[in-house]
Protein backbone atom coordinates (compact mmCIF):
# COMPACT_ATOMS: atom_id res chain seq x y z
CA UNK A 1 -152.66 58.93 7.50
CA UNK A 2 -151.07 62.06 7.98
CA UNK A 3 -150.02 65.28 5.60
CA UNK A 4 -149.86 64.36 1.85
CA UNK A 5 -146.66 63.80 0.32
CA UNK A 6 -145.63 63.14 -3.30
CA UNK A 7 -144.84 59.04 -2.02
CA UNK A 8 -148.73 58.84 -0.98
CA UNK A 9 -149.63 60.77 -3.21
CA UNK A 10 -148.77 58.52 -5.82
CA UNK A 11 -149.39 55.31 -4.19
CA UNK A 12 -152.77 56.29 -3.13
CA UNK A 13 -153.78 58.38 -5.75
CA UNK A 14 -154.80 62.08 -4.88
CA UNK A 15 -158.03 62.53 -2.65
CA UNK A 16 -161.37 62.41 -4.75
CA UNK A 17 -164.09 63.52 -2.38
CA UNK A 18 -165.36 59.95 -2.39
CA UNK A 19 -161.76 59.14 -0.55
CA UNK A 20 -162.86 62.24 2.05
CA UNK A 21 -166.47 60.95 2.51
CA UNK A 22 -165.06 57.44 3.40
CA UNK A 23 -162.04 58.35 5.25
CA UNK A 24 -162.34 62.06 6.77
CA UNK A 25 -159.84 64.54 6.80
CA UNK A 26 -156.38 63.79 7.65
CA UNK A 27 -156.11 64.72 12.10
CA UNK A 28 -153.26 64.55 13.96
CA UNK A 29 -154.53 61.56 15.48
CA UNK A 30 -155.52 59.36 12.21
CA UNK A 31 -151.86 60.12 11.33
CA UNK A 32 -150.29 58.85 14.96
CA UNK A 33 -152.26 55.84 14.67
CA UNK A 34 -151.97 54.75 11.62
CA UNK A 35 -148.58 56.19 11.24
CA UNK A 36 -146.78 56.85 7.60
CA UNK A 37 -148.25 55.04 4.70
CA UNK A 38 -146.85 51.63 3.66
CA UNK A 39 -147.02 49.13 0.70
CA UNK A 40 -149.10 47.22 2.75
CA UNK A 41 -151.34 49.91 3.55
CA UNK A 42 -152.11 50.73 0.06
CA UNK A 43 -152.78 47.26 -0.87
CA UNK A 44 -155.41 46.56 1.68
CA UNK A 45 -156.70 49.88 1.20
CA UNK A 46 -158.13 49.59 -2.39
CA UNK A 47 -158.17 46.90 -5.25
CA UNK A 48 -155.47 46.88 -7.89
CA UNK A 49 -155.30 49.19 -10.61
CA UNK A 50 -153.65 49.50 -13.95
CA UNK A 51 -151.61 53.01 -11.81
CA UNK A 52 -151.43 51.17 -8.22
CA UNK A 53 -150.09 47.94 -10.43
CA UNK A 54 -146.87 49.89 -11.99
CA UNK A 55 -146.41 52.01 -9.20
CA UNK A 56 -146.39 48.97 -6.63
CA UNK A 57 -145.12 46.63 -9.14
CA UNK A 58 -145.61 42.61 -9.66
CA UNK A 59 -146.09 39.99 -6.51
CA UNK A 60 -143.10 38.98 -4.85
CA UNK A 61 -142.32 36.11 -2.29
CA UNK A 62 -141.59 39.60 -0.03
CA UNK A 63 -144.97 41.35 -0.62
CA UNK A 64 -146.75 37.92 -0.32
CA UNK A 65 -145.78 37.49 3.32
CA UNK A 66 -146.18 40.72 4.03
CA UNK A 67 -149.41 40.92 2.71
CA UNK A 68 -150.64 36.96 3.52
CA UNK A 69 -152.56 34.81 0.95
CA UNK A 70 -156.28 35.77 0.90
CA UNK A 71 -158.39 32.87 0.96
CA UNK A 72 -160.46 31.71 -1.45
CA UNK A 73 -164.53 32.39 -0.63
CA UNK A 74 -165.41 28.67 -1.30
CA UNK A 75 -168.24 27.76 -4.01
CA UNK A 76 -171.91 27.84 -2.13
CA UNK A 77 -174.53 24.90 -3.72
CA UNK A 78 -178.04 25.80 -3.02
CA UNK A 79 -180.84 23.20 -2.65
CA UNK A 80 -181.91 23.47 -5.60
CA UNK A 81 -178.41 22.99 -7.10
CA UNK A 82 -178.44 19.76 -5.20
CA UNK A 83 -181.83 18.60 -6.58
CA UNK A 84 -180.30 19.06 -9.98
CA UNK A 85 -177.55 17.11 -8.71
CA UNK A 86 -179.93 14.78 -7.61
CA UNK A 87 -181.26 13.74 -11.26
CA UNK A 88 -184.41 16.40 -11.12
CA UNK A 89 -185.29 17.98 -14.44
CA UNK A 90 -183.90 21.73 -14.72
CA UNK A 91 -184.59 22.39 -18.27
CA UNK A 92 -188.56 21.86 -18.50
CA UNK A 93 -190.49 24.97 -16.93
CA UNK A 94 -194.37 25.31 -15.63
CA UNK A 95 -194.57 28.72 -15.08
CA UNK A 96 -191.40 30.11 -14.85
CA UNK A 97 -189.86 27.56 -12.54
CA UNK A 98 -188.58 24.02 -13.37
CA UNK A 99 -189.25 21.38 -11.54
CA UNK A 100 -185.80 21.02 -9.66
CA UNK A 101 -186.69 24.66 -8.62
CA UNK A 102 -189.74 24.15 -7.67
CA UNK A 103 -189.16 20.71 -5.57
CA UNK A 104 -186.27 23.02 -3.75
CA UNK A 105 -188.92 25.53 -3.15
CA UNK A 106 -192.01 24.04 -2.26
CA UNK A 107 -190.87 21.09 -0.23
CA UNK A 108 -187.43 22.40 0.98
CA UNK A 109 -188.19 26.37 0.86
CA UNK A 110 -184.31 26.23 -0.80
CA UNK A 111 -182.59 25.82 2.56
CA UNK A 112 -180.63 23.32 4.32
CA UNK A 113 -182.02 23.76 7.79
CA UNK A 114 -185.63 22.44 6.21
CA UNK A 115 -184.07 18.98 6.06
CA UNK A 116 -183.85 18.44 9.93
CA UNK A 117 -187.53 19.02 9.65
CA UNK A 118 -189.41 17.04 6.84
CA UNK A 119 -189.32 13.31 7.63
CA UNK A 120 -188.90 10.43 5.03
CA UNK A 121 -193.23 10.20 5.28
CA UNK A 122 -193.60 13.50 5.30
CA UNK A 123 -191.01 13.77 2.25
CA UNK A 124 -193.10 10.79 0.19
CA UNK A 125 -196.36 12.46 0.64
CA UNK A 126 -195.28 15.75 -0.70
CA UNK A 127 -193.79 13.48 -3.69
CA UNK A 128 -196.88 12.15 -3.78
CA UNK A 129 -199.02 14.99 -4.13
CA UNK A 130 -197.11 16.81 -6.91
CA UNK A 131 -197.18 13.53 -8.95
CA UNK A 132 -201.32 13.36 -8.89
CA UNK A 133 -201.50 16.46 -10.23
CA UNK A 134 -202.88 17.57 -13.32
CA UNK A 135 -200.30 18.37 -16.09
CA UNK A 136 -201.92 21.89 -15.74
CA UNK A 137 -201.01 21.88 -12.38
CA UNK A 138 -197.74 21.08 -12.56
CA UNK A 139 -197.21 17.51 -12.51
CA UNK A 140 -193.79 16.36 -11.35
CA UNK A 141 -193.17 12.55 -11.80
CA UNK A 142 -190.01 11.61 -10.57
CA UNK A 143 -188.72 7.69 -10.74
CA UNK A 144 -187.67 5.82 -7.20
CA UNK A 145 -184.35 6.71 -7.76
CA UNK A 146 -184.28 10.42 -7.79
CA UNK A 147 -186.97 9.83 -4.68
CA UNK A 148 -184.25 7.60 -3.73
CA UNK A 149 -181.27 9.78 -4.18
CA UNK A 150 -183.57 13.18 -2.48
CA UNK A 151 -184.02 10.98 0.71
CA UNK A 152 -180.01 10.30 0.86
CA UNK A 153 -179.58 14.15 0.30
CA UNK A 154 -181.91 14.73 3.69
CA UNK A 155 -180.08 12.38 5.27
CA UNK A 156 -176.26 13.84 3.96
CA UNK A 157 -177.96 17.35 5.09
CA UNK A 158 -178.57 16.02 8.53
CA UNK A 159 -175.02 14.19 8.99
CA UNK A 160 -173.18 17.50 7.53
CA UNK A 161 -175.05 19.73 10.14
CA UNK A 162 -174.53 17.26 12.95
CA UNK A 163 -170.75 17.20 12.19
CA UNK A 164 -170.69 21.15 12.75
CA UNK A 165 -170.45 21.71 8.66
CA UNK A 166 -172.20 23.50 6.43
CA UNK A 167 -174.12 22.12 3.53
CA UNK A 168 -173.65 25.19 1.29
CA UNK A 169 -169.98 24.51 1.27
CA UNK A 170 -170.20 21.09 0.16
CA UNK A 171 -171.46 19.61 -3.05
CA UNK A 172 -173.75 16.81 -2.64
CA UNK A 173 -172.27 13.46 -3.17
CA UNK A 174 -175.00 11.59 -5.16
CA UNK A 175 -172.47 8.72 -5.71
CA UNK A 176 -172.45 7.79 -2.40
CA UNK A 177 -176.29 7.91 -1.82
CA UNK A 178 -176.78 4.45 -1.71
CA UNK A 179 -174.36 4.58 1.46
CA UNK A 180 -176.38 7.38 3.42
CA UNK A 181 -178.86 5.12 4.53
C-alpha cells in the first residue's frame, strides 16, 4: 500500500493494530503491487462509515461504474419454510418443535437433496405413522391436501434439481401444485 500519507491517511483511517494483524506492515513490494491507494481501494477495503462516508462522499453514476453494482445474496427457503408454505401447522409445538418443523426434520432431515430419495410410498407411510400416534407422542394429522401439496413439493424439488437449480433459491410454488404431477 505503500508509505502513509495524509490522503490515506484519511481515507483509510490511521493503522489500529487490528489493520496490522490483517494486513502486515507496509513492504516495498505490497506497495508496487498494489500501487497508490484509490477510491476504489478504500471502498472494497472496509464497509462504510459515518468518516469514510464524508470523506468519500455520496454515490455517483462515476463511483458506481467504477465500483460495479454488488449483487443482491438472494433469499434462501428452507424445507421447513416450504412445509409451512405447504399448509403445515407452525404455531402448535410438542416439545419444542411444531409440526411443520418436525415433518421437515424427521421425514426430510430439512434438506432438499432428501427429496430425490423418499418415494411417494415411502412419503405416505411416514405420514402414516406420525398420524397413529398418540397425542403424547406427537400426533400430526394432516388433511389430503397438505399430503397432496408435500408430494407436489418432492416432485418441484426433483424438477428444480434436474434443471441445474437450486431449491433454496426458489420459493415453493404451492399454487401450481396441482400441475406438478
Amino acid at each position: 500500500m505503500g508509505a502513509a500519507t495524509p490522503t490515506k491517511t484519511a481515507l483509510m483511517g490511521a493503522a489500529t493494530p487490528t489493520k496490522t494483524a490483517l494486513m502486515g506492515a507496509a513492504t516495498p513490494t505490497k506497495t508496487a503491487l498494489m500501487g497508490a491507494a484509490t477510491p476504489r481501494k478504500t471502498a472494497l477495503m472496509g464497509a462504510a462509515t459515518p468518516t469514510k462516508t464524508a470523506l468519500m462522499g455520496a454515490a455517483t453514476p462515476t463511483k458506481t461504474a467504477l465500483m460495479g453494482n454488488m449483487a443482491a445474496v438472494p433469499p434462501l427457503f428452507t424445507v421447513h419454510d416450504n412445509m409451512v408454505i405447504c399448509g403445515i401447522n407452525d404455531a402448535t409445538l410438542f416439545q419444542g418443535r411444531t409440526q411443520a418443523e418436525r415433518i421437515a426434520y424427521e421425514i426430510f432431515s430439512d434438506d432438499f437433496n432428501t427429496t430425490m430419495d423418499v418415494s411417494i410410498d415411502e412419503l405416505n407411510d411416514e405420514l402414516k405413522t406420525i398420524a397413529g400416534m398418540t397425542t403424547a407422542q406427537g400426533q400430526i394429522r394432516l388433511m389430503p391436501g397438505i399430503k397432496k401439496n408435500i408430494r407436489a413439493f418432492i416432485q418441484w424439488c426433483r424438477d428444480e434439481f434436474r434443471m441445474g437449480r437450486d431449491p433454496a433459491t426458489v420459493q415453493f410454488p404451492v399454487i401450481d401444485a396441482a400441475q406438478l404431477f
